[in-house]
N, C-alpha and C. Protein backbone atom coordinates (compact mmCIF):
# COMPACT_ATOMS: atom_id res chain seq x y z
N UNK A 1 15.80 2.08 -0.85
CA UNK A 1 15.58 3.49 -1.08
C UNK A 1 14.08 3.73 -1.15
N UNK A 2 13.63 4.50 -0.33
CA UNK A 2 12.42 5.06 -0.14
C UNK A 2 12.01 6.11 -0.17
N UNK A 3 10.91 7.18 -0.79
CA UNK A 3 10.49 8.62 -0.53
C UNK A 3 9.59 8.35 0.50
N UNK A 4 9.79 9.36 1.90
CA UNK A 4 9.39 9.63 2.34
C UNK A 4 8.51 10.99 2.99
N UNK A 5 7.23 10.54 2.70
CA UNK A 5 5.78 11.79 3.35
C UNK A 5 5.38 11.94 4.14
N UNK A 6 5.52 12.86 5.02
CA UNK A 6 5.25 13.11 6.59
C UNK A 6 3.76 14.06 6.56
N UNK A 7 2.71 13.68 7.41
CA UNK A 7 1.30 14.25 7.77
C UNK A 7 2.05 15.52 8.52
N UNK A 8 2.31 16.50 8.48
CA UNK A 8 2.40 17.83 9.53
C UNK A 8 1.07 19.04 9.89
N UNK A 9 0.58 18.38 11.08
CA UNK A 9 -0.57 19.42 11.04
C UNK A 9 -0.43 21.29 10.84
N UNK A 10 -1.72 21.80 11.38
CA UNK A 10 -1.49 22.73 11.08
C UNK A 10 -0.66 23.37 12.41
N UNK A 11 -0.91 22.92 13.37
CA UNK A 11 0.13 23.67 14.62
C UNK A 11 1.90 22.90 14.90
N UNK A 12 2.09 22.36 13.16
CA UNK A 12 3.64 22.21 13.24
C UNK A 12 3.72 20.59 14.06
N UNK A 13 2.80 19.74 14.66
CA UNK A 13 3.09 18.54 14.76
C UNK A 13 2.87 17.49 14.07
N UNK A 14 3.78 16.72 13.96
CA UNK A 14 3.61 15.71 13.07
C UNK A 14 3.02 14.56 13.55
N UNK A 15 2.11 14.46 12.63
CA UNK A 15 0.92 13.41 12.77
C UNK A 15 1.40 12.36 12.34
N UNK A 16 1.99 11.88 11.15
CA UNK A 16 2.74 10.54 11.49
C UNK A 16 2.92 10.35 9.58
N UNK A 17 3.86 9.37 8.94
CA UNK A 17 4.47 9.50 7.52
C UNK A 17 4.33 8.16 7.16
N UNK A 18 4.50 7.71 5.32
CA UNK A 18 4.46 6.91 4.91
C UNK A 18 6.10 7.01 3.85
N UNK A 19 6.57 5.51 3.64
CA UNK A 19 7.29 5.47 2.68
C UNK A 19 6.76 4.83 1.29
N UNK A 20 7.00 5.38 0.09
CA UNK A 20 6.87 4.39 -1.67
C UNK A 20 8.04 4.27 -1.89
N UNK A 21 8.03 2.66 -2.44
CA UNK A 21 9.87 2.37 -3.38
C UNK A 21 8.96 1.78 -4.67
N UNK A 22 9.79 1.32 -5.26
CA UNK A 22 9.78 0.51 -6.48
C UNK A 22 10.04 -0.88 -5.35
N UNK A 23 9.43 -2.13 -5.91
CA UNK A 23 9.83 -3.42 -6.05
C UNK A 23 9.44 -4.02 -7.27
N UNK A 24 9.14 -5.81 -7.07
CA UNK A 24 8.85 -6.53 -7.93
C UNK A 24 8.18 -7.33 -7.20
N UNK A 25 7.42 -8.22 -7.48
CA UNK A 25 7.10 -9.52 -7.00
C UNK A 25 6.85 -10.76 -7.86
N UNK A 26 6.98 -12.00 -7.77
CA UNK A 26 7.13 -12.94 -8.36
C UNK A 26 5.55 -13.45 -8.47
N UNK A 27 5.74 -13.97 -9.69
CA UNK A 27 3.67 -14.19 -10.27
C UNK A 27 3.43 -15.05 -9.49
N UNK A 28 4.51 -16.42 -8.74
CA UNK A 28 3.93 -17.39 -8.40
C UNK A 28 3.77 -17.24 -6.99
N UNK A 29 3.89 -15.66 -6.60
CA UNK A 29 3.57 -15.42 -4.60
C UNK A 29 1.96 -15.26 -5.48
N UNK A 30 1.52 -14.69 -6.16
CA UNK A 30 -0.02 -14.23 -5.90
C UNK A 30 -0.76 -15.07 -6.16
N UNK A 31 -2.27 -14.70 -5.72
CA UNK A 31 -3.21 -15.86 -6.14
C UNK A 31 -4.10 -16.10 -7.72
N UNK A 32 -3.86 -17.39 -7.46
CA UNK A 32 -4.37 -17.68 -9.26
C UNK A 32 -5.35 -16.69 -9.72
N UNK A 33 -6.36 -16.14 -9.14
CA UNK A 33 -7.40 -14.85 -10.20
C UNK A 33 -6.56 -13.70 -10.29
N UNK A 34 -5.63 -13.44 -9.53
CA UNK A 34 -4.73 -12.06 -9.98
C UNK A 34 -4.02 -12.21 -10.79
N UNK A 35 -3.24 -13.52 -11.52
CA UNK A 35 -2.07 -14.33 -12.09
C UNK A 35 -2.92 -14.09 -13.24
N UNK A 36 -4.25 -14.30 -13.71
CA UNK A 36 -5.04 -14.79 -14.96
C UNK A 36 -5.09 -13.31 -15.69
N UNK A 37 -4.98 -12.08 -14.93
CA UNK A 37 -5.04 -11.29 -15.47
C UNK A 37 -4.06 -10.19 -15.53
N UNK A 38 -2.82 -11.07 -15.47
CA UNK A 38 -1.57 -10.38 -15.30
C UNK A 38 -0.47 -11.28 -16.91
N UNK A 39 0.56 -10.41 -17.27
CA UNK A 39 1.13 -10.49 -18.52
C UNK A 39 2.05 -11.88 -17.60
N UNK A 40 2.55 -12.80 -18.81
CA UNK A 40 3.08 -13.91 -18.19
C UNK A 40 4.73 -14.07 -17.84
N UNK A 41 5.06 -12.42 -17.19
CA UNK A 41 6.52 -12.06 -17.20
C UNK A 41 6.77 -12.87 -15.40
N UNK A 42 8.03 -13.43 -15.71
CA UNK A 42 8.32 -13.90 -14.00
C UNK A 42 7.83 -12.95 -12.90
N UNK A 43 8.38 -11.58 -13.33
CA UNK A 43 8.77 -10.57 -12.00
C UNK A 43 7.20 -9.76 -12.44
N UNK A 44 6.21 -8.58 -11.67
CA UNK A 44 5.87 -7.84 -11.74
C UNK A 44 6.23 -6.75 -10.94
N UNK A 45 6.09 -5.91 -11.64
CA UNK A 45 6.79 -4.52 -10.63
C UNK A 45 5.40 -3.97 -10.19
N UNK A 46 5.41 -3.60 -9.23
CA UNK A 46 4.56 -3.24 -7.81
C UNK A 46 5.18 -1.68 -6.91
N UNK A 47 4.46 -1.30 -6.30
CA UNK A 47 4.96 -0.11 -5.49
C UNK A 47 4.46 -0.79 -4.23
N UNK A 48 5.73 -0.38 -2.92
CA UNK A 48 5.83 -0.97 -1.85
C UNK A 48 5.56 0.83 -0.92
N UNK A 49 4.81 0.34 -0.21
CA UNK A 49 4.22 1.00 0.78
C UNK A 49 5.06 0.51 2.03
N UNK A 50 6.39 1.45 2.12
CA UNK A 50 7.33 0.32 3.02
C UNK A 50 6.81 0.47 4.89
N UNK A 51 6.14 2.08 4.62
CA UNK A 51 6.13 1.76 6.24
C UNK A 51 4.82 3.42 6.03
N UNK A 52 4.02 3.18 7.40
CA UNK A 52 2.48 3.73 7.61
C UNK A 52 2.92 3.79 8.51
N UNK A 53 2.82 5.02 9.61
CA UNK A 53 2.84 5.00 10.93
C UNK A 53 2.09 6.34 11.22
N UNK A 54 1.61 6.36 12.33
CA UNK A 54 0.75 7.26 13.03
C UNK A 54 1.47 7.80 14.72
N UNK A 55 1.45 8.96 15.11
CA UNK A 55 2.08 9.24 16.36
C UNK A 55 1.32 8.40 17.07
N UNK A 56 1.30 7.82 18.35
CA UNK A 56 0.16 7.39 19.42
C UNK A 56 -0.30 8.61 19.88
N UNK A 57 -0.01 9.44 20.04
CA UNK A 57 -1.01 10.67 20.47
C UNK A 57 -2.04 11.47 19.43
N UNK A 58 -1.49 10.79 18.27
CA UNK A 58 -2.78 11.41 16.83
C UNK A 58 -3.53 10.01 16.49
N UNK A 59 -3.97 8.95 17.21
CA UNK A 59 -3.82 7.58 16.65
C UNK A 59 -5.55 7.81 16.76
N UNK A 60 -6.58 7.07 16.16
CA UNK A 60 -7.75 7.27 16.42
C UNK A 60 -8.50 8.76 15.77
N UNK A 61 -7.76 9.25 14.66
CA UNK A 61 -8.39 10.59 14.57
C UNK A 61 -8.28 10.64 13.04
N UNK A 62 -8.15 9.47 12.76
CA UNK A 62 -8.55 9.26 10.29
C UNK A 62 -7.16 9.59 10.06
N UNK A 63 -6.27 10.13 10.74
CA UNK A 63 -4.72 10.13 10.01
C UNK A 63 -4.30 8.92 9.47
N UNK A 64 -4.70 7.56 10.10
CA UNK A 64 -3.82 6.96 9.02
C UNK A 64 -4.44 6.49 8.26
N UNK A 65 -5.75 6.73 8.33
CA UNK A 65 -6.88 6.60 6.84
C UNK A 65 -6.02 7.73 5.78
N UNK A 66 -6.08 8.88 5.72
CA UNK A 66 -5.71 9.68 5.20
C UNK A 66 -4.36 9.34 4.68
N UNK A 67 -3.33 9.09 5.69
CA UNK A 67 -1.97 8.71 5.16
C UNK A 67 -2.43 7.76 3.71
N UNK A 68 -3.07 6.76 4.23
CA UNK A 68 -3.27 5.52 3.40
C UNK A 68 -3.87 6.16 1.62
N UNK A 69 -4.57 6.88 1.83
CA UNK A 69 -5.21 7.63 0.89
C UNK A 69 -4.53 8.22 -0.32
N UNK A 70 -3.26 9.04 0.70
CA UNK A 70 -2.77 9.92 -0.13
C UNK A 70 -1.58 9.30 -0.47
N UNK A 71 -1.32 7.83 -0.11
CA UNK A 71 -0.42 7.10 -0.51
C UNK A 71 -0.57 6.82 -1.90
N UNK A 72 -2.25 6.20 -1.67
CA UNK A 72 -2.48 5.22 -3.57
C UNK A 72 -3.16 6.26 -4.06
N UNK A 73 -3.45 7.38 -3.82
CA UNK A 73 -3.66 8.60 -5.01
C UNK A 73 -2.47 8.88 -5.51
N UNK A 74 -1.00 9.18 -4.33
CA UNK A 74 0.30 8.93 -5.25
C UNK A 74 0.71 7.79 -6.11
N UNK A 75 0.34 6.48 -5.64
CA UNK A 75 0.91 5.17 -6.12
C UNK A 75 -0.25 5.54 -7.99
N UNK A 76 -0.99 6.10 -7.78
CA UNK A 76 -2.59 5.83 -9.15
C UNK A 76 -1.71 6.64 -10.29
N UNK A 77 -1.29 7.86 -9.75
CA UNK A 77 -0.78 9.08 -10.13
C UNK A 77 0.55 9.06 -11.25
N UNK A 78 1.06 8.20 -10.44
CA UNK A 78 2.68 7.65 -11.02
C UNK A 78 3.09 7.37 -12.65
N UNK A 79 3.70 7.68 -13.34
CA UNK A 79 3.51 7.10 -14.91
C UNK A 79 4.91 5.86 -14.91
N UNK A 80 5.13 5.52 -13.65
CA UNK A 80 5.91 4.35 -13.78
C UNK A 80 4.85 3.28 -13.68
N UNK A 81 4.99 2.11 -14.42
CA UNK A 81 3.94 0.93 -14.76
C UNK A 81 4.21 0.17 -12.59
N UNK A 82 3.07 -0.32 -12.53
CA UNK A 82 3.07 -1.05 -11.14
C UNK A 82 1.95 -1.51 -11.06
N UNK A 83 1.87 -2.79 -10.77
CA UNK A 83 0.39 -3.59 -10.78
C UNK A 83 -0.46 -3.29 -9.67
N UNK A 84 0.39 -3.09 -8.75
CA UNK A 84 -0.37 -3.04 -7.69
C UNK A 84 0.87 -2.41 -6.30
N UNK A 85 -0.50 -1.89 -5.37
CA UNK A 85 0.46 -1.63 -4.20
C UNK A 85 0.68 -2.51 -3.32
N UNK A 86 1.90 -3.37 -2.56
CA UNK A 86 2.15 -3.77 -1.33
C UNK A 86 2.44 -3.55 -0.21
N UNK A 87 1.78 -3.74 0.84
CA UNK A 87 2.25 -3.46 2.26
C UNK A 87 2.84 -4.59 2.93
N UNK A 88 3.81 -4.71 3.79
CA UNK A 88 3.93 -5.91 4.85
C UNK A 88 3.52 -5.38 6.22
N UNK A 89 2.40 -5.96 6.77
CA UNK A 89 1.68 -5.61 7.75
C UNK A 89 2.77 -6.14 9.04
N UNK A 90 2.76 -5.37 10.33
CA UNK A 90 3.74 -5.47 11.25
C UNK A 90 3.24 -6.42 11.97
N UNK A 91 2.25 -6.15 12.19
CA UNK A 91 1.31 -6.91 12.95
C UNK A 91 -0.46 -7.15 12.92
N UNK A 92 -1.13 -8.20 13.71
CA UNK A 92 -2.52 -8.38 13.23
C UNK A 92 -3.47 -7.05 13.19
N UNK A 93 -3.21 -5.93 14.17
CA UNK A 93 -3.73 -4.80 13.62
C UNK A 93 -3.28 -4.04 12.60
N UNK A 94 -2.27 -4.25 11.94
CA UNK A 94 -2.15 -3.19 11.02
C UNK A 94 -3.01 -4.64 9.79
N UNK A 95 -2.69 -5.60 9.86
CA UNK A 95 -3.12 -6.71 8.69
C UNK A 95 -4.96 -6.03 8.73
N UNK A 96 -4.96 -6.39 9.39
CA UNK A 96 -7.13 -5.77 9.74
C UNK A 96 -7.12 -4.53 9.17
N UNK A 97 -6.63 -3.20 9.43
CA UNK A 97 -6.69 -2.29 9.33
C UNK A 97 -6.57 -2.45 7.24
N UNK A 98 -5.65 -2.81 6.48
CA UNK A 98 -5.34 -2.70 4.94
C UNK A 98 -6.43 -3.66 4.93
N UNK A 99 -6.75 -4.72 5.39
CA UNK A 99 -8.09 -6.04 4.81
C UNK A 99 -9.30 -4.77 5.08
N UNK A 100 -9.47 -4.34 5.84
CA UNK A 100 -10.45 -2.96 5.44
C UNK A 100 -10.43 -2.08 4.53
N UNK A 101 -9.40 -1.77 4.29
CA UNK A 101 -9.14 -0.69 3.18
C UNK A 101 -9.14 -1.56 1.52
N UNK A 102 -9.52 -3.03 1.95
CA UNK A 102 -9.88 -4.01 0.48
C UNK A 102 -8.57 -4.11 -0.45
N UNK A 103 -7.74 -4.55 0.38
CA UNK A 103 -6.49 -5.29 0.59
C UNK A 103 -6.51 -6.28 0.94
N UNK A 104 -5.68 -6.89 -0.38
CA UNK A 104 -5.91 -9.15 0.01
C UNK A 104 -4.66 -9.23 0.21
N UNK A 105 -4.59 -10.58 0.72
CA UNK A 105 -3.20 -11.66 1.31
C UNK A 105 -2.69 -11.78 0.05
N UNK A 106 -1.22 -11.94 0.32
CA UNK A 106 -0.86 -13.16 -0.24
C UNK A 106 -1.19 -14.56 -0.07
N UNK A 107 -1.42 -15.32 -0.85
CA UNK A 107 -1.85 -16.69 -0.61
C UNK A 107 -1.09 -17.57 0.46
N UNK A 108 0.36 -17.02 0.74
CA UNK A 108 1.36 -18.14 1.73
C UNK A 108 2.35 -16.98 2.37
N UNK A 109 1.42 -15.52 2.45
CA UNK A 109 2.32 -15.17 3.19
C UNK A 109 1.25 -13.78 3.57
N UNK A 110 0.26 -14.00 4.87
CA UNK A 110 -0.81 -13.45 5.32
C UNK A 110 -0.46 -12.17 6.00
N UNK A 111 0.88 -12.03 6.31
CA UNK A 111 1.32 -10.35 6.65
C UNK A 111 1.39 -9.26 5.16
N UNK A 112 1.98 -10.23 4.40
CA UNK A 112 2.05 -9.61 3.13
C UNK A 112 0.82 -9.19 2.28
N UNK A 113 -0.13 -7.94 1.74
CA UNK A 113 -0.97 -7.70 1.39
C UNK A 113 -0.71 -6.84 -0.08
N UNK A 114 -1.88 -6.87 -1.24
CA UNK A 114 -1.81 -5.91 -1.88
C UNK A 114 -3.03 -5.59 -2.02
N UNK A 115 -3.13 -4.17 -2.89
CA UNK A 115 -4.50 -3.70 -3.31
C UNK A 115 -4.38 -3.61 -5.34
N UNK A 116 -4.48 -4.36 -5.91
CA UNK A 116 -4.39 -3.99 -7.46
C UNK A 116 -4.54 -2.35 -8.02
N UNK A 117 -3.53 -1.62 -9.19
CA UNK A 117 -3.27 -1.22 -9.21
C UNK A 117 -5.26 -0.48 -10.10
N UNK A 118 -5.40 -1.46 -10.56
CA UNK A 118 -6.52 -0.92 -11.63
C UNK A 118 -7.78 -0.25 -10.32
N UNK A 119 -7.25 -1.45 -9.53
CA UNK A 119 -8.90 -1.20 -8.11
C UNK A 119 -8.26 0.35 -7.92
N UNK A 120 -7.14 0.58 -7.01
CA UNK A 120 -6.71 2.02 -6.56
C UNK A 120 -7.33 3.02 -7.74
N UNK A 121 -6.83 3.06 -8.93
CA UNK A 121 -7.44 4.05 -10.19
C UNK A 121 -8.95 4.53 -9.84
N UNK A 122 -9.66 3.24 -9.85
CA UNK A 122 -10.81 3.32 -9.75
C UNK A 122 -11.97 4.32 -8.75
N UNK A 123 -10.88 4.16 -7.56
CA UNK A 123 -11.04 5.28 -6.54
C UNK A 123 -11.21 6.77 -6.58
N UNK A 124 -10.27 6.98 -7.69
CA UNK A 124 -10.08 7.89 -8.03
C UNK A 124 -10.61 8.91 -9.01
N UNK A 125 -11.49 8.12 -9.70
CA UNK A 125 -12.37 8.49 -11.13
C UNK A 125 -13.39 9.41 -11.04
């Protein structure tokens, strides 16, 4: 189960949508400096950024900067607890594209990325 946010410009086309769920992730996928400053519960709950997409005819024009934006201003926003946001990248351009936006790997699973929940806040201040 996912909410889904669609970009609709102003002449009624849609520029392209993101999904947020709830998950969890397990302490021992992340890497040891994120682990040191995380509570020592098995599971952490996280917000999943299940899917980013852009039309190909709006592609190249900050929409999915923007998507991305108004994703973790929603994910910052939230008064449900979440350490951080995750994406699973589809492929090596979308992986490049979040490692720009200062988004790390998982340690053993390099499609899989997050951005910590405190960094996103910070953006926002």
């Amino acid at each position: 189960m996912a909410a889904p946010f669609v970009l609709v410009l102003l002449d009624g086309t849609i520029a392209g949508y993101y999904t947020l769920s709830s998950t969890s992730v397990q302490l021992g996928e992340l890497p040891e400096q994120t682990v040191r400053k995380l509570p020592r519960y098995p599971l952490m709950p996280a917000t999943l950024l299940g899917r980013l997409a852009v039309d190909r005819r709006q592609q190249r024009k900050g929409h999915g900067r923007f998507l991305l934006a108004n994703a973790l201003y929603r994910a910052a926003q939230s008064e449900i607890a979440s350490f951080a946001v995750i994406v699973n990248a589809k492929d090596d351009n979308a992986r490049r594209f979040y490692e720009r936006e200062s988004f790390l790997p998982f340690p053993d699973q390099p499609m899989k990325l997050f951005r910590p929940m405190a960094d996103i806040k910070q953006l926002f201040k």
